[in-house]
Protein backbone atom coordinates (compact mmCIF):
# COMPACT_ATOMS: atom_id res chain seq x y z
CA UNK A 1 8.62 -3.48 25.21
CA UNK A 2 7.11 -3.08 21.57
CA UNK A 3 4.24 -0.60 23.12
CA UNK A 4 6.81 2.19 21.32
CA UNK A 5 4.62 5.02 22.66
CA UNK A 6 0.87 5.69 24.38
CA UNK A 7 -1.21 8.85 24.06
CA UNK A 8 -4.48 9.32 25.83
CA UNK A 9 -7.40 11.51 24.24
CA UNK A 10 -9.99 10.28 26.92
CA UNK A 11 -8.59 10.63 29.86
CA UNK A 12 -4.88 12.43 29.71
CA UNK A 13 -3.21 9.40 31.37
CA UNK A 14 0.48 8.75 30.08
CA UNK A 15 0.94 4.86 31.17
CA UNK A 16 -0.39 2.61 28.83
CA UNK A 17 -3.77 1.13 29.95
CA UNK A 18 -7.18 -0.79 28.06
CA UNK A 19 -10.13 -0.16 30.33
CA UNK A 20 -12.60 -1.50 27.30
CA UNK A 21 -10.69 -4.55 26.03
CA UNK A 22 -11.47 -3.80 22.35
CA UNK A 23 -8.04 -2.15 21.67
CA UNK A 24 -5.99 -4.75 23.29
CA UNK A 25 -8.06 -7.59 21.24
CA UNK A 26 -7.55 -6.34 17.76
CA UNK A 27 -3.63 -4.78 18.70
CA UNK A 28 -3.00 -8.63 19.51
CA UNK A 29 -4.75 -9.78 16.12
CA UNK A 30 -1.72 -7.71 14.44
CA UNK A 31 1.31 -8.07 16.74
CA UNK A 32 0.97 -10.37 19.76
CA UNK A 33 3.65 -12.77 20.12
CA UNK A 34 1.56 -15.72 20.94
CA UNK A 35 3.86 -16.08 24.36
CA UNK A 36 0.77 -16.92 26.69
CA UNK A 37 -0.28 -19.63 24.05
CA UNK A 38 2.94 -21.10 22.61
CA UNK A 39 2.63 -19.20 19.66
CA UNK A 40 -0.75 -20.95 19.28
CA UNK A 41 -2.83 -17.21 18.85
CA UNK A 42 -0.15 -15.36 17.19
CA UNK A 43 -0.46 -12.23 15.50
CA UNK A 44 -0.51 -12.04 11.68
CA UNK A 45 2.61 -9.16 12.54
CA UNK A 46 4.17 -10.73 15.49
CA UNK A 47 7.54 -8.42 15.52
CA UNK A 48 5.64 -5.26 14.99
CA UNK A 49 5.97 -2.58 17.09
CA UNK A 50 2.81 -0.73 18.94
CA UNK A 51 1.89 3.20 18.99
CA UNK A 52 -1.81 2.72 21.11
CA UNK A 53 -3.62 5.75 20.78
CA UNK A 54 -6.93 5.73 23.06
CA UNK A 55 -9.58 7.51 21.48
CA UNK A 56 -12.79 5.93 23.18
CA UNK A 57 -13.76 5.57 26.76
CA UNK A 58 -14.64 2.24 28.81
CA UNK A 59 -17.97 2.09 27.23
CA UNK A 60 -16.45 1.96 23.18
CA UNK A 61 -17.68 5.74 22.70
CA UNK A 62 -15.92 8.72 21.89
CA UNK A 63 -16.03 12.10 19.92
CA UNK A 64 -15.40 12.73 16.09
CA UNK A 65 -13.18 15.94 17.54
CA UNK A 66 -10.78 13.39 19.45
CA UNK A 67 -10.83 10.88 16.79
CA UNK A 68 -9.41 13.83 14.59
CA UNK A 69 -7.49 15.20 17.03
CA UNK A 70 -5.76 11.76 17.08
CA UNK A 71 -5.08 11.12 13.94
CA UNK A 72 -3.53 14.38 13.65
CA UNK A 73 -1.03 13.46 16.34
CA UNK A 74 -0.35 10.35 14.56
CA UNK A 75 0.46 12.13 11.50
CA UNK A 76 3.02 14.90 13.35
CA UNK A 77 4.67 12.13 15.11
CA UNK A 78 4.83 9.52 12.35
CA UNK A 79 8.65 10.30 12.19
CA UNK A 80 9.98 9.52 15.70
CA UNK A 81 7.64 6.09 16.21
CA UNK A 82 8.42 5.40 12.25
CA UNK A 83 4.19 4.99 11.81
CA UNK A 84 3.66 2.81 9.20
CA UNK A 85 -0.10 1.60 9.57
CA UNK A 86 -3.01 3.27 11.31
CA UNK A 87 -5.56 -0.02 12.18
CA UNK A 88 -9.09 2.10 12.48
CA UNK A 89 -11.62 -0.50 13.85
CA UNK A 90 -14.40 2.08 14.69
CA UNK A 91 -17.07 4.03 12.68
CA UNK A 92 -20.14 6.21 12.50
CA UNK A 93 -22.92 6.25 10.19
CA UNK A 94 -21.90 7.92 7.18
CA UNK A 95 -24.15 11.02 7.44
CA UNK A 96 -22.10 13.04 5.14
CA UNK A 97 -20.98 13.06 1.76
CA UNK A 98 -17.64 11.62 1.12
CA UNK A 99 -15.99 15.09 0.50
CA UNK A 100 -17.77 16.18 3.51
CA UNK A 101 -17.10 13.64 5.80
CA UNK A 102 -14.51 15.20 8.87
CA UNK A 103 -13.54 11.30 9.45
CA UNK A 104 -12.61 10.67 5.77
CA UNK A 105 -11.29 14.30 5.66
CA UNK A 106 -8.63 13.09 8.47
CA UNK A 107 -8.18 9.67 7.18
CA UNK A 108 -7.17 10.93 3.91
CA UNK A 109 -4.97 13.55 5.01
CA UNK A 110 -3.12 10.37 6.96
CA UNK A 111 -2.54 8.67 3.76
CA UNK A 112 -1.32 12.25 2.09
CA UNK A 113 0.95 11.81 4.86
CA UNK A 114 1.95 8.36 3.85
CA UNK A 115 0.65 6.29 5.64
CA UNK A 116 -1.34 2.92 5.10
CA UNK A 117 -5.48 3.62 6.83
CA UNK A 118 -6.87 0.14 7.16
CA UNK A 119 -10.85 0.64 8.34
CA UNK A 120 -13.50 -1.68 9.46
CA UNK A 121 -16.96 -1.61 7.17
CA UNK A 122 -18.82 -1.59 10.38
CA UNK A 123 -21.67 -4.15 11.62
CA UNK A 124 -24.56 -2.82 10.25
CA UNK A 125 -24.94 -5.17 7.70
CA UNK A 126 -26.98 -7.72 5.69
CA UNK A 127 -28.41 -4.73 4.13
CA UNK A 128 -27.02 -2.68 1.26
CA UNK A 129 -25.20 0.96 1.81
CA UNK A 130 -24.33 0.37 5.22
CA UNK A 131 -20.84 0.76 5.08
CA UNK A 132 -19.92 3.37 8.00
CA UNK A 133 -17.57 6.37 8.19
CA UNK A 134 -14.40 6.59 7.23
CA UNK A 135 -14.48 3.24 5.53
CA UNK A 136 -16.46 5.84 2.80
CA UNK A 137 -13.37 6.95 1.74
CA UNK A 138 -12.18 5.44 -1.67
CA UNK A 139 -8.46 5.85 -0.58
CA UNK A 140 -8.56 3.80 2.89
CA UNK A 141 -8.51 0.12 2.83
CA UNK A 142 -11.62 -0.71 3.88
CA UNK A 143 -12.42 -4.40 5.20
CA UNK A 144 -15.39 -6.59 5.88
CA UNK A 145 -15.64 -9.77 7.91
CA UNK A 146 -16.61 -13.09 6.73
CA UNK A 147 -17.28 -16.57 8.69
CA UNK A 148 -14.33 -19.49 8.05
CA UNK A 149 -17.08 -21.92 8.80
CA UNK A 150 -14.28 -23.16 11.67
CA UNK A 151 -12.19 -25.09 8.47
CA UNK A 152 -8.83 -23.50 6.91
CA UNK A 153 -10.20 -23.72 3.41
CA UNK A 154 -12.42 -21.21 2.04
CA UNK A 155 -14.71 -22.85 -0.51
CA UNK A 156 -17.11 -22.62 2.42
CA UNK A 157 -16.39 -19.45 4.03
CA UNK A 158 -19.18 -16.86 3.66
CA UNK A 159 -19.65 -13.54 4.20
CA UNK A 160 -20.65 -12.26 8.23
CA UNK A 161 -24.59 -11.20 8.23
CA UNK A 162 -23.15 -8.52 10.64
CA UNK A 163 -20.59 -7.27 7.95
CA UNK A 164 -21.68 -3.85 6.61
CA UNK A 165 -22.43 -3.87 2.78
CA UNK A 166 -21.38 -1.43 -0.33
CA UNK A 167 -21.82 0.25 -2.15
CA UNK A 168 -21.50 3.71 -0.52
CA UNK A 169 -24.03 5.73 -1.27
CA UNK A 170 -22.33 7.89 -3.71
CA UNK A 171 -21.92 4.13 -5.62
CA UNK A 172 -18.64 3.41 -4.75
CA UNK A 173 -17.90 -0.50 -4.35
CA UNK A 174 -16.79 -1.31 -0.51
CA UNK A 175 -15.10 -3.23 1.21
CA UNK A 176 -12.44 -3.48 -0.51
CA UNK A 177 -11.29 -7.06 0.29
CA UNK A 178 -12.45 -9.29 3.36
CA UNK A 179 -11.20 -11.26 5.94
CA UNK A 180 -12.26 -13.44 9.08
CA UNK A 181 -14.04 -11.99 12.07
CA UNK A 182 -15.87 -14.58 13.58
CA UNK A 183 -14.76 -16.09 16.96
CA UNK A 184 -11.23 -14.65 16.23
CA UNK A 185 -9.34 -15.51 19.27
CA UNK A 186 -6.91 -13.00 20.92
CA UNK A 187 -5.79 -11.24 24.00
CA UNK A 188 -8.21 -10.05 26.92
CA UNK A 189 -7.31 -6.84 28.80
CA UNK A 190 -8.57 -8.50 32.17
CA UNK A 191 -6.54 -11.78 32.30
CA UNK A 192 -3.24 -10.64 31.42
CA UNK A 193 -1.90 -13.75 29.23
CA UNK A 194 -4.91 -14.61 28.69
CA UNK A 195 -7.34 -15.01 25.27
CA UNK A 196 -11.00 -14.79 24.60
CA UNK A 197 -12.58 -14.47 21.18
CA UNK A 198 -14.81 -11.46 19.69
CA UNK A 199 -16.66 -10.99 16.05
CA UNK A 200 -16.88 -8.11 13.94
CA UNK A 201 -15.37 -6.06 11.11
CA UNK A 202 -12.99 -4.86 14.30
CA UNK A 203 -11.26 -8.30 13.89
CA UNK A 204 -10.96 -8.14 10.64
CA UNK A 205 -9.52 -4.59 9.68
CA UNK A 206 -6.58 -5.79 12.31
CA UNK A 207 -5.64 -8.71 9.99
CA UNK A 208 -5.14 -6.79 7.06
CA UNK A 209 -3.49 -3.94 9.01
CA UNK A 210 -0.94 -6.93 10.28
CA UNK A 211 -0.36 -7.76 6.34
CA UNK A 212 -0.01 -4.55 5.59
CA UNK A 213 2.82 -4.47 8.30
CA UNK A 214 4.76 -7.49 6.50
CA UNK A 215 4.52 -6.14 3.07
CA UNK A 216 6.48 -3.00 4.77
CA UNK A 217 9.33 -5.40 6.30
CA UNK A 218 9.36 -6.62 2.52
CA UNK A 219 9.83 -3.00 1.06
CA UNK A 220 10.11 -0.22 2.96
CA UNK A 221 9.47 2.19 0.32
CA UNK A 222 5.66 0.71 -0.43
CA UNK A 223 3.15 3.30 -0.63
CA UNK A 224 -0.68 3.33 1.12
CA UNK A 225 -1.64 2.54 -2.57
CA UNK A 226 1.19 -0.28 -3.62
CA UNK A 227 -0.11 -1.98 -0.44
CA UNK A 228 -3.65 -1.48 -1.53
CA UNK A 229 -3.32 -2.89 -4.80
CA UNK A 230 -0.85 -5.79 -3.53
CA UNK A 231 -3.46 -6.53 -1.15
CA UNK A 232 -6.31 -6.48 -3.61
CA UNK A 233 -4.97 -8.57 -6.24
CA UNK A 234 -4.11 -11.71 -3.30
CA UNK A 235 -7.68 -12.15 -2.81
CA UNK A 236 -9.79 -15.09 -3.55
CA UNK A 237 -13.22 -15.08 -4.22
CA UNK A 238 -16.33 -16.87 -2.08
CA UNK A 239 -19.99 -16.56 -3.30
CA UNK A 240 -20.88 -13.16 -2.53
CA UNK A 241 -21.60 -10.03 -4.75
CA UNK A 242 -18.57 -7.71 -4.87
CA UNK A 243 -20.52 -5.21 -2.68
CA UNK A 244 -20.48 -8.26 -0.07
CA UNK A 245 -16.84 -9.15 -0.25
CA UNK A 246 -14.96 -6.98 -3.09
CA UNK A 247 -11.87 -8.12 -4.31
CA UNK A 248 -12.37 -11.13 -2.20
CA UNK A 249 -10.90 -12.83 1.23
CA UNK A 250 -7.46 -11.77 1.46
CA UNK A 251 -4.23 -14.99 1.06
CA UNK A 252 -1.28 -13.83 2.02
CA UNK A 253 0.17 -17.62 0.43
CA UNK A 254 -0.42 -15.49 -2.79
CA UNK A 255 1.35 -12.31 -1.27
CA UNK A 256 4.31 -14.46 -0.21
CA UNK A 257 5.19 -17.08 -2.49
């Protein structure tokens, strides 16, 4: 009952449905309940409610013209689902220039719409300028992935291999901030109720989205760029270059004090 609305750019279905999985793993990263698992795999928003937009098929593909398409929808119907945060966990190799970029161009014109664009870095990483489309964009919040080493602490966290790396390559510093995507543990499309665990920058763009969500039940009136720089300055640092793990792995302890 917190899927609020469902719009289909694959296949033009209107019920709700996750033939992939991908979607229904990170959605639960930001809002799942925990029922199945006595609040054991909670999400980091677990009263937040759901818009799921399908924009790639049962394979993980899709086209840059539904993508666009999609986010366009978002932003015309931001009013009557009261769209907050748009959780991108997807991207192409950044073939473009920033200014030329259609995926930036659309992810931008989301936040001139006001709302908060959380993107994944992409997997392409150890190496330098990897950092995929739209995560480009110096607006978004872009997010990379590091490994928790298993432990709650993070004097031994480090950053992914996997996790794409900054700068872009018109020398902007990405990601922005980082967070775990290793083995993160959430809910599987096949076993309904049930949990299985999957590793990329897709796991971690989903737990900032899901802070992004409680610094809106804090204030309302929060911009894309408040959050950003609330966000930013509740990092911690690990020992990585900033291109590796910007402004650090996110603590929301330091958010909410």
């Amino acid at each position: 009952n917190r899927i609020v609305g469902f719009k289909d750019f694959v296949n033009n279905r209107t019920d709700p449905y996750d033939d992939n999985g991908h979607g229904t793993h990170v959605a639960g990263i930001i809002a799942s309940n925990g029922y199945s698992s006595k609040g054991k795999y909670k999400g980091i928003a677990p009263e937040s409610n759901i818009l799921a937009v399908k924009v790639l098929d049962e394979k993980g593909s899709g086209n840059t013209s539904d993508i666009i398409s999609a986010i366009q929808w978002i932003i015309d119907t931001k009013d009557k689902y009261n769209t907050k945060v748009l959780n991108l966990s997807f991207g192409t190799p950044a073939s473009y220039k920033e200014s030329k970029d259609p995926l930036v161009k659309a992810a931008n014109a989301a936040i001139n719409a006001g709302l908060t664009v959380v993107t994944a870095v992409g997997n392409s990483g150890p190496s330098r300028k990897t950092v995929l489309s739209p995560a480009i964009s110096r607006y978004v919040i872009s997010v990379g992935a590091t490994d928790d080493n298993k432990t709650p602490e993070i004097f031994d966290d480090f950053i992914a291999p996997f996790s794409s790396r900054g700068p872009t390559k018109e020398g902007i510093r990405k990601p922005d901030l980082t967070a775990p995507g290793v083995d993160i543990m959430s809910l599987s499309h096949k076993n309904p109720g049930g949990y299985y665990s999957l590793s990329g920058t897709s796991m971690s763009a989903p737990i900032i989205s899901g802070s992004a969500v409680l610094l809106y039940s804090k204030n309302p009136n929060y911009s894309h760029f408040d959050i950003k720089k609330i966000l930013m300055r509740s990092c911690s640092k690990i020992k990585a270059s900033s291109y590796e793990q910007g402004a650090g792995i996110l603590d929301l302890k330091k958010i909410f004090k």
